[in-house]
Protein backbone atom coordinates (compact mmCIF):
# COMPACT_ATOMS: atom_id res chain seq x y z
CA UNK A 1 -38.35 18.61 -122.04
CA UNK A 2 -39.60 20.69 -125.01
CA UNK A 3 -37.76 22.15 -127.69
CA UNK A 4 -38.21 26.18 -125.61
CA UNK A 5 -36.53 24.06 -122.34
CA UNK A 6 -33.61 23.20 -123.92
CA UNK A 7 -32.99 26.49 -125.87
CA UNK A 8 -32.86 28.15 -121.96
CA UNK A 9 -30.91 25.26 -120.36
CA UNK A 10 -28.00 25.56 -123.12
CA UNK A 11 -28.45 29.14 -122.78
CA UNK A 12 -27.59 28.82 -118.80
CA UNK A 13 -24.89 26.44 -119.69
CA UNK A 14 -22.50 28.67 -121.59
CA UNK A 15 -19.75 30.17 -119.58
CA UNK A 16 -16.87 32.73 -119.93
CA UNK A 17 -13.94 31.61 -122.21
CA UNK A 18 -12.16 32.56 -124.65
CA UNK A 19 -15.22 33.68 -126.80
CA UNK A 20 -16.04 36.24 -124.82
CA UNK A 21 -13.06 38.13 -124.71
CA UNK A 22 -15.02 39.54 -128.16
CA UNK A 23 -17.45 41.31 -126.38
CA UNK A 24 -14.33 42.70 -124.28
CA UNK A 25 -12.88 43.38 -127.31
CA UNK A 26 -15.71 45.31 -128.97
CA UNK A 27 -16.62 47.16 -125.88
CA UNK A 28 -13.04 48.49 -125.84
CA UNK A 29 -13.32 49.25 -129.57
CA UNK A 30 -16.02 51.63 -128.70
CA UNK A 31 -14.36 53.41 -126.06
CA UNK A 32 -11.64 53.80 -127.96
CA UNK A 33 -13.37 55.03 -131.20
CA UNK A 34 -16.43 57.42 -129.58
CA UNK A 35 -16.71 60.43 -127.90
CA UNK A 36 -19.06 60.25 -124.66
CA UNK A 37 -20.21 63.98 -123.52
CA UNK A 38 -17.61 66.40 -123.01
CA UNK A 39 -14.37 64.55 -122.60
CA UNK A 40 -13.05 63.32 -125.77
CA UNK A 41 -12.88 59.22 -127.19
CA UNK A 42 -10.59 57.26 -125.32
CA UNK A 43 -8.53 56.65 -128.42
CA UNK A 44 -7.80 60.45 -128.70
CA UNK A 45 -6.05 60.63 -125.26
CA UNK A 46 -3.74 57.25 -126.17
CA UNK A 47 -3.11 58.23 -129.34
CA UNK A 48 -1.98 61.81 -127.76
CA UNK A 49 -0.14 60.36 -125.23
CA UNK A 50 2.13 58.15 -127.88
CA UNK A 51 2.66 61.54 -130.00
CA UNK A 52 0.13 60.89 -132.61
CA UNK A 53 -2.93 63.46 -133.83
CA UNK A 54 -6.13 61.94 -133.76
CA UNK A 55 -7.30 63.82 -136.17
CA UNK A 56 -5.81 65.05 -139.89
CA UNK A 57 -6.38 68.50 -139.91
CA UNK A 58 -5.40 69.39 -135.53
CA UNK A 59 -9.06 69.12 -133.64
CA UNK A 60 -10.66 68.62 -137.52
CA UNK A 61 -11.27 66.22 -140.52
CA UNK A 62 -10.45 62.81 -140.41
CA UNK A 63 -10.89 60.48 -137.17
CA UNK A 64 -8.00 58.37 -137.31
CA UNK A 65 -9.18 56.93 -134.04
CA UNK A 66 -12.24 55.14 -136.16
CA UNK A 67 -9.93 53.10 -138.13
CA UNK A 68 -7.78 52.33 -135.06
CA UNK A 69 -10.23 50.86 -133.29
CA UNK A 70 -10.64 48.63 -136.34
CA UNK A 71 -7.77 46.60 -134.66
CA UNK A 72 -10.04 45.85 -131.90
CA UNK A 73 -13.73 44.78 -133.90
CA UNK A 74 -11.23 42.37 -136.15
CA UNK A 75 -9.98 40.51 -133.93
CA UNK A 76 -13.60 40.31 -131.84
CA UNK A 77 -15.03 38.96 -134.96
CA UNK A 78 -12.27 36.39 -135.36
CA UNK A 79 -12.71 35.40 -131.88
CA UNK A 80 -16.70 35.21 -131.30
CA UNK A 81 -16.81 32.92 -134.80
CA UNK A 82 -13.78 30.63 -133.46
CA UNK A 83 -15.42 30.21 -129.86
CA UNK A 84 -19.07 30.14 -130.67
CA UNK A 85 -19.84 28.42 -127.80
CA UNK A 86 -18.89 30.69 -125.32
CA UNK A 87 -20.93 33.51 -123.45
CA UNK A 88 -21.10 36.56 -125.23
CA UNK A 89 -19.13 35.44 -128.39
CA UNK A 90 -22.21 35.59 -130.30
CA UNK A 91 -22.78 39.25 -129.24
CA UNK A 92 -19.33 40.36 -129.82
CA UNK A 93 -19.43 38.69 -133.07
CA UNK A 94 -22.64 40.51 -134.63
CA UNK A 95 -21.95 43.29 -133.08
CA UNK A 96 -17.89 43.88 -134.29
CA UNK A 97 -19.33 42.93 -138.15
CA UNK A 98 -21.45 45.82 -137.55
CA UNK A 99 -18.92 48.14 -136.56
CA UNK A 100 -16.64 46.92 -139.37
CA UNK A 101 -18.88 47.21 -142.13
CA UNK A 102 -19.85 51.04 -141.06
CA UNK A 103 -16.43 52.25 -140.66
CA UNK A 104 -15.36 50.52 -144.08
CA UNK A 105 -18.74 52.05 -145.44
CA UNK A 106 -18.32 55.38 -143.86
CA UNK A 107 -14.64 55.33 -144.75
CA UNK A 108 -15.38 54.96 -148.50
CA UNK A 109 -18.20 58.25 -148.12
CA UNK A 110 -15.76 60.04 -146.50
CA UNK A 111 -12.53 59.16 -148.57
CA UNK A 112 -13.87 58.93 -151.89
């Protein structure tokens, strides 16, 4: 069996656990942080429905809904580098450092 054989065999081997509630995690981050079309981001509505503005200025200014959603890409980062091994947790891993380091990044731009 060559080195490419086993790469695909371990590849087939992983299965769901607990790593890959971080791509769960991250997906849900999205939803909640991004706006798809017409209807508004997820996070909007929930926040609204607890009796909290989305936004600083009414319908304007700052997205508090992109630093909410920080409290899902945390925790999917802390999860796909604890479970390595399991489907998706490298995915959800990469992926939630991404989204962390932009919103920190876009929250210094936008702050500052």
């Amino acid at each position: 069996m060559g080195a490419s054989e086993k790469l695909k065999t371990d590849n087939l081997r992983k299965r769901l656990g607990l790593g890959s509630i971080s791509l769960l995690l991250f997906v849900i981050g999205l939803l909640f942080s991004f706006s798809f079309g017409k209807h508004g981001a997820l996070g909007d509505t929930i926040l609204r429905f607890v009796g909290l503005n989305p936004w600083s200025n009414g319908e304007t200014g700052l997205h508090y809904t992109m630093f909410y959603s920080l409290i899902f890409y945390i925790p999917a980062w802390i999860i796909g580098n604890k479970f390595k091994s399991d489907l998706g947790a490298k995915t959800g891993k990469i992926l939630s450092v991404i989204m962390i380091v932009l919103t920190l990044l876009f929250s210094l731009f936008i702050i500052a």
